[in-house]
C-alpha atoms as a PDB file:
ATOM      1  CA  UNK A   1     -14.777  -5.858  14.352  1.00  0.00           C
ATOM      2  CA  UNK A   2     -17.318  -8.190  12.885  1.00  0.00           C
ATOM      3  CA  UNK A   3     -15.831 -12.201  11.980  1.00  0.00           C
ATOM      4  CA  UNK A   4     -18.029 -14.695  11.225  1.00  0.00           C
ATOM      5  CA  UNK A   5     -17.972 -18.316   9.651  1.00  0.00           C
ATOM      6  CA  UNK A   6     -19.395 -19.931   6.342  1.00  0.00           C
ATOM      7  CA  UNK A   7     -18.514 -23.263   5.950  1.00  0.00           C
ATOM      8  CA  UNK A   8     -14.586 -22.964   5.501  1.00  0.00           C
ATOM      9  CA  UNK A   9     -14.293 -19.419   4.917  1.00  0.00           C
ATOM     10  CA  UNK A  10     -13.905 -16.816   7.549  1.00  0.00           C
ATOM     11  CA  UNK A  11     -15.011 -13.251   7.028  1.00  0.00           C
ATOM     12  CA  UNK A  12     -13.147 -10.561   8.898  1.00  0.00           C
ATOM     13  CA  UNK A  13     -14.554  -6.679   8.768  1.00  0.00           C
ATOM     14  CA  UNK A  14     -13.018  -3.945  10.168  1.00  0.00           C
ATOM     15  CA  UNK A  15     -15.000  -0.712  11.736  1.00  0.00           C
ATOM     16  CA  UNK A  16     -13.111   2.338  11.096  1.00  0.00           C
ATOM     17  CA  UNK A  17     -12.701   2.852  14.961  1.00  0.00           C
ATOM     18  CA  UNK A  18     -10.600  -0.633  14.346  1.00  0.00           C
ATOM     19  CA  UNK A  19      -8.815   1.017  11.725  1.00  0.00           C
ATOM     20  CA  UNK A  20      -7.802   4.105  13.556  1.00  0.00           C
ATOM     21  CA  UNK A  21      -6.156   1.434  16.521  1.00  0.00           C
ATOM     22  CA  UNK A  22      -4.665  -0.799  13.703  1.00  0.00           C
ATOM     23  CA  UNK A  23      -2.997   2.959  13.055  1.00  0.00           C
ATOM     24  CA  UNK A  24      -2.306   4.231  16.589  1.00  0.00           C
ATOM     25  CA  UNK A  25      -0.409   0.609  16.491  1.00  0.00           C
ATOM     26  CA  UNK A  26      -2.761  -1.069  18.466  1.00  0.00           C
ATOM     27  CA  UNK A  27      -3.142  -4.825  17.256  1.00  0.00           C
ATOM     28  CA  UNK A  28      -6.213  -7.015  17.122  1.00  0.00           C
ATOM     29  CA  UNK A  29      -6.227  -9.950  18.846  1.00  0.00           C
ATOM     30  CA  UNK A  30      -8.720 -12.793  18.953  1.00  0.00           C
ATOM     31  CA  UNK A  31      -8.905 -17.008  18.892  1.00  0.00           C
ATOM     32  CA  UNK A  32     -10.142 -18.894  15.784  1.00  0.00           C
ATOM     33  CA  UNK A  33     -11.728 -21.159  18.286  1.00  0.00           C
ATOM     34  CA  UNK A  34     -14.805 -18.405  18.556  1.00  0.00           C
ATOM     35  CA  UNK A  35     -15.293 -19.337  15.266  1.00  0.00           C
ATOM     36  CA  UNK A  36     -15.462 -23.213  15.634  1.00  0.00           C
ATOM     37  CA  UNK A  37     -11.875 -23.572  13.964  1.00  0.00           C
ATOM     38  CA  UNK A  38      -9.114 -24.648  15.863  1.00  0.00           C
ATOM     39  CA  UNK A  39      -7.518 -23.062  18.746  1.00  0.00           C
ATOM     40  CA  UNK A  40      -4.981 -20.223  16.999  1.00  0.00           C
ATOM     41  CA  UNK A  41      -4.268 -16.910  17.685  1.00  0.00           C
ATOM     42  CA  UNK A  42      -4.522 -14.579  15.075  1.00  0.00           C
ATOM     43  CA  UNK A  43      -3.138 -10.994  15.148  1.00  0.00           C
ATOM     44  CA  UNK A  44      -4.333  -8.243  12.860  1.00  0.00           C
ATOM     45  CA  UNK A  45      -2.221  -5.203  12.665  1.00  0.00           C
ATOM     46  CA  UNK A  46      -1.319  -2.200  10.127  1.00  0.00           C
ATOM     47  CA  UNK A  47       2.383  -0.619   9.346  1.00  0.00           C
ATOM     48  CA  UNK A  48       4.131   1.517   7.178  1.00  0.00           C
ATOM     49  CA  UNK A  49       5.824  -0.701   5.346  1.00  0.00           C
ATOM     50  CA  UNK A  50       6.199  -4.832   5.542  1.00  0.00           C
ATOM     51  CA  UNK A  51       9.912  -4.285   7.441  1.00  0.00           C
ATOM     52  CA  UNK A  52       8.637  -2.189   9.781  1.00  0.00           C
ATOM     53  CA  UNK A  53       5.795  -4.685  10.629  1.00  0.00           C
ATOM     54  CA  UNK A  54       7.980  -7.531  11.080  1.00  0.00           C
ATOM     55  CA  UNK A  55      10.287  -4.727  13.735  1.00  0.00           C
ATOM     56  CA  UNK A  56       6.670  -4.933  15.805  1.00  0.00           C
ATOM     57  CA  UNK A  57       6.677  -8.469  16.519  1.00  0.00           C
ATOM     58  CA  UNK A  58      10.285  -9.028  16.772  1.00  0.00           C
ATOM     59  CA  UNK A  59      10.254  -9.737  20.573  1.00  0.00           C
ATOM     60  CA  UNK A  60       8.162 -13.593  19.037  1.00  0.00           C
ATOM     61  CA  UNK A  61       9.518 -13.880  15.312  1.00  0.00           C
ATOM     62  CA  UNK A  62      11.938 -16.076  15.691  1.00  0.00           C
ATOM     63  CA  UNK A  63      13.706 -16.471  12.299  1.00  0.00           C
ATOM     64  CA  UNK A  64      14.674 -19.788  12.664  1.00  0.00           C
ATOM     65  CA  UNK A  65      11.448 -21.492  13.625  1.00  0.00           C
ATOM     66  CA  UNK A  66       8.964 -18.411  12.717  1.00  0.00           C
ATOM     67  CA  UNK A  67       7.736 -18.652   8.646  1.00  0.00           C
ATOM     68  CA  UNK A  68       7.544 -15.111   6.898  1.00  0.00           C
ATOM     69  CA  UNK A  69       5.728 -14.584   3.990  1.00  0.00           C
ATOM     70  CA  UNK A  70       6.292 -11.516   2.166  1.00  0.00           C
ATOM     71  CA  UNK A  71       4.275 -11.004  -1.297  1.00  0.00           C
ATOM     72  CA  UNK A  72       6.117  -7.966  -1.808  1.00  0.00           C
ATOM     73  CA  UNK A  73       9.070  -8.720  -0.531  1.00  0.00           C
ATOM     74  CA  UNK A  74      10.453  -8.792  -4.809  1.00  0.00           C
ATOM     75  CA  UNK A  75       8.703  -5.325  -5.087  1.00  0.00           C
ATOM     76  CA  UNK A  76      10.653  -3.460  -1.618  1.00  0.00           C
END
């Protein structure tokens, strides 16, 4: 994975050894504080479908503090 920086934009690319873990279920994990922005986690990761993604993390959505956002949750 390559991230970088410019000005208050962040770039994110993907190898396509990163995609084949992002498949295998195998999440990406790094801290926007390597990038100078402040201190979140973010989480990259690939599924079938948007419900089945959501099934991965259940174990720290909470639905009633967690915010979803679906864009194609009108289209499922």
């Amino acid at each position: 994975m390559i991230k970088f920086k410019k000005g208050n934009a962040m770039v994110i690319g993907l190898s396509d050894e990163n995609m084949k873990r992002l498949s295998e279920g195998k999440p990406i994990k790094f801290n926007m504080r390597e990038l100078d922005f402040p201190d979140i986690e973010v989480y990259i990761f690939n599924g079938r479908t948007e419900h089945s993604m959501a099934l991965q993390f259940k174990d720290i959505i909470d639905p009633l503090k967690t915010i979803v956002i679906d864009h194609n949750a009108p289209n499922n």
